[in-house]
Protein backbone atom coordinates (compact mmCIF):
# COMPACT_ATOMS: atom_id res chain seq x y z
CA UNK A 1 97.57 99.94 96.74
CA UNK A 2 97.70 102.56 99.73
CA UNK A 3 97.80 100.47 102.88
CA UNK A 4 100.03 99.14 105.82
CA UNK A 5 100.97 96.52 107.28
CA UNK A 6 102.60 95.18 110.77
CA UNK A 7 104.22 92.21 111.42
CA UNK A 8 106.74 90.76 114.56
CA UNK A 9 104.21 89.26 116.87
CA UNK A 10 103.86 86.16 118.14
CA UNK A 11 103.67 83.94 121.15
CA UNK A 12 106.93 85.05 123.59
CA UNK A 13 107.85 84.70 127.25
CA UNK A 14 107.51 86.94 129.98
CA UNK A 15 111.05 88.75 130.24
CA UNK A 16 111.77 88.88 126.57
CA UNK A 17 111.72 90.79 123.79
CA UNK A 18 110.51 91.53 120.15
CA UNK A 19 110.20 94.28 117.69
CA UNK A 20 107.15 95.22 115.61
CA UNK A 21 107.55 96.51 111.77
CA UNK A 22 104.82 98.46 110.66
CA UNK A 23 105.48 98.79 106.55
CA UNK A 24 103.73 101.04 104.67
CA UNK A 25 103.10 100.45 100.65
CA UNK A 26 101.46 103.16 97.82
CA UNK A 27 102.98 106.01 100.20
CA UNK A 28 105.60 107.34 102.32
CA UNK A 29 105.59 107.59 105.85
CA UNK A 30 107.89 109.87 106.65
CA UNK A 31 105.44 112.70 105.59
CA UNK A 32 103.28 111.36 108.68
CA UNK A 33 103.05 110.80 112.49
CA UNK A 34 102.62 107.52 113.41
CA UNK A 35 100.86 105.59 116.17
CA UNK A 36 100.56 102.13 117.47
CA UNK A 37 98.06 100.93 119.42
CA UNK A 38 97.09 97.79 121.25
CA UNK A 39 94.19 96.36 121.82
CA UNK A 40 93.75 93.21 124.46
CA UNK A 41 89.93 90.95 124.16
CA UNK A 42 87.29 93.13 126.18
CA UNK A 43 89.48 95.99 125.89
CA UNK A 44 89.63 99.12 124.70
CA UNK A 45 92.06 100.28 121.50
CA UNK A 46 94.99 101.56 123.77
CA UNK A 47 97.75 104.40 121.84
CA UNK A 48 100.94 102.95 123.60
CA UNK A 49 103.54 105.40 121.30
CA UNK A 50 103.68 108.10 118.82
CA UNK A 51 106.81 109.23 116.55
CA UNK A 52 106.52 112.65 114.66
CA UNK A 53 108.10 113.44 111.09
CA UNK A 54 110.97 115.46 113.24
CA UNK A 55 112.01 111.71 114.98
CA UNK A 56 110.00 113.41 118.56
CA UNK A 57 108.63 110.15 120.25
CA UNK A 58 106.25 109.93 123.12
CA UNK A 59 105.02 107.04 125.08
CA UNK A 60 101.91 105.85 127.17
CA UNK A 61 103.04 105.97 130.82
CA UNK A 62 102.24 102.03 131.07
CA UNK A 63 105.02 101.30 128.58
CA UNK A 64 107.42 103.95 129.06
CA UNK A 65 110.98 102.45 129.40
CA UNK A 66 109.93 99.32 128.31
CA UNK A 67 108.50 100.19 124.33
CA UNK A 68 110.98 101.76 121.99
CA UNK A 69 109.68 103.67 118.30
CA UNK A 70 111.89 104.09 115.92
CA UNK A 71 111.81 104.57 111.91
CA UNK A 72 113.53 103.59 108.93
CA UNK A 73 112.84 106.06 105.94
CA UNK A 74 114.91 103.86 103.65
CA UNK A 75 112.49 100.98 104.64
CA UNK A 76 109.39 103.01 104.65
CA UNK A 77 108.50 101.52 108.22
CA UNK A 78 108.00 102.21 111.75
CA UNK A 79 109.47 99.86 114.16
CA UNK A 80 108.09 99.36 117.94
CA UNK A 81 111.01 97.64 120.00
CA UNK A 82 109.08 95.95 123.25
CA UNK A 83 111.25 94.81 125.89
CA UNK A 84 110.67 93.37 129.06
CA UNK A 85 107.30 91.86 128.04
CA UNK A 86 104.72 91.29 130.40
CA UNK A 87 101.46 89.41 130.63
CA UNK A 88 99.42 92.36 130.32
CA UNK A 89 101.57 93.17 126.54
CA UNK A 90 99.37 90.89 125.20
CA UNK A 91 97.03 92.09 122.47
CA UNK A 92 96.66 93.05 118.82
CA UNK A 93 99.13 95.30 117.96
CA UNK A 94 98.14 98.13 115.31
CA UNK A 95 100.19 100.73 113.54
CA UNK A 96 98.33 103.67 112.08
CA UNK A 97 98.80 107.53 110.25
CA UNK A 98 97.75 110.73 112.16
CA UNK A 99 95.37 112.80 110.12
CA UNK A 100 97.15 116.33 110.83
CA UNK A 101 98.55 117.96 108.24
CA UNK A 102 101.96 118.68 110.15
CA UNK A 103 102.86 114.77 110.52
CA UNK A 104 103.72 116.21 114.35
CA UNK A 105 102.31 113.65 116.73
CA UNK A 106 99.24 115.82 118.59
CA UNK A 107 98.42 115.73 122.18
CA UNK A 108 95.90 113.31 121.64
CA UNK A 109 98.34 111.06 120.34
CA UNK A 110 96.71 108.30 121.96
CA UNK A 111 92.74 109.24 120.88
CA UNK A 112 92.24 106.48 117.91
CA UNK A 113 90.18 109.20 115.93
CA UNK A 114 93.55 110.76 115.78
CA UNK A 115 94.27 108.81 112.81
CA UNK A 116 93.08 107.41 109.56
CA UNK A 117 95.00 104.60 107.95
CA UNK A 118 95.39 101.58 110.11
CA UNK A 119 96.70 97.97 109.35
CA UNK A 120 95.12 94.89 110.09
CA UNK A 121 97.55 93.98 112.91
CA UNK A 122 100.10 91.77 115.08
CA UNK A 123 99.19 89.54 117.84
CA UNK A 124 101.18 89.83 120.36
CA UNK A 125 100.74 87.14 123.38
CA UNK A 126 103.22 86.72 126.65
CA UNK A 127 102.80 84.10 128.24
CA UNK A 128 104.82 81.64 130.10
């Protein structure tokens, strides 16, 4: 079964830290960019980070310094250290595949259209 799957979140304190694991079974994900995205109640999906096949990473400017992607090709996952959470981390946390052909993250990295395989999810919540 093609499909993937995050996992990491749960209820933390503002000032800490955790680190998101976004596994992927039936495939491999180094052939692909991949995304995460957030999405808080009322909001709108958010793309907080990007890595490309080449290791390139980029980052939303609201979580630049503070979010960290990484992968692990002998895991077949994508990891999203968060540090320094904040109140306004909290949301669902999704991992998903670009749909280019290059696995290069694009410059709408952060455009949800951008991709095509998504997981179910992580809650994340900060909150003192």
């Amino acid at each position: 079964q093609v499909q993937l799957a995050e996992s990491g979140g749960g209820l933390m304190q503002p000032g800490g830290s955790l680190r998101l694991s976004c596994v992927a079974s039936g495939f491999t994900l180094d052939y692909y960019a991949i995304g995460w995205f957030r999405q808080a109640p009322g909001k709108e999906r958010e793309g907080v980070s990007c890595i490309s096949r080449d290791g390139s990473t980029y980052y939303a400017d609201s979580v630049k310094g503070r979010f960290t992607i990484s992968r692990d090709s002998a895991k077949n996952t994508v990891f999203l250290q968060i540090n320094s959470l904040k109140p306004e981390d909290t949301a669902v946390y999704y991992c998903a595949t670009d749909r280019g052909p290059w696995g290069r993250c694009s410059g709408s990295y952060q455009r949800p259209d951008e991709y095509d395989r998504w997981g179910q999810g992580t809650q994340v919540t900060v909150s003192s």
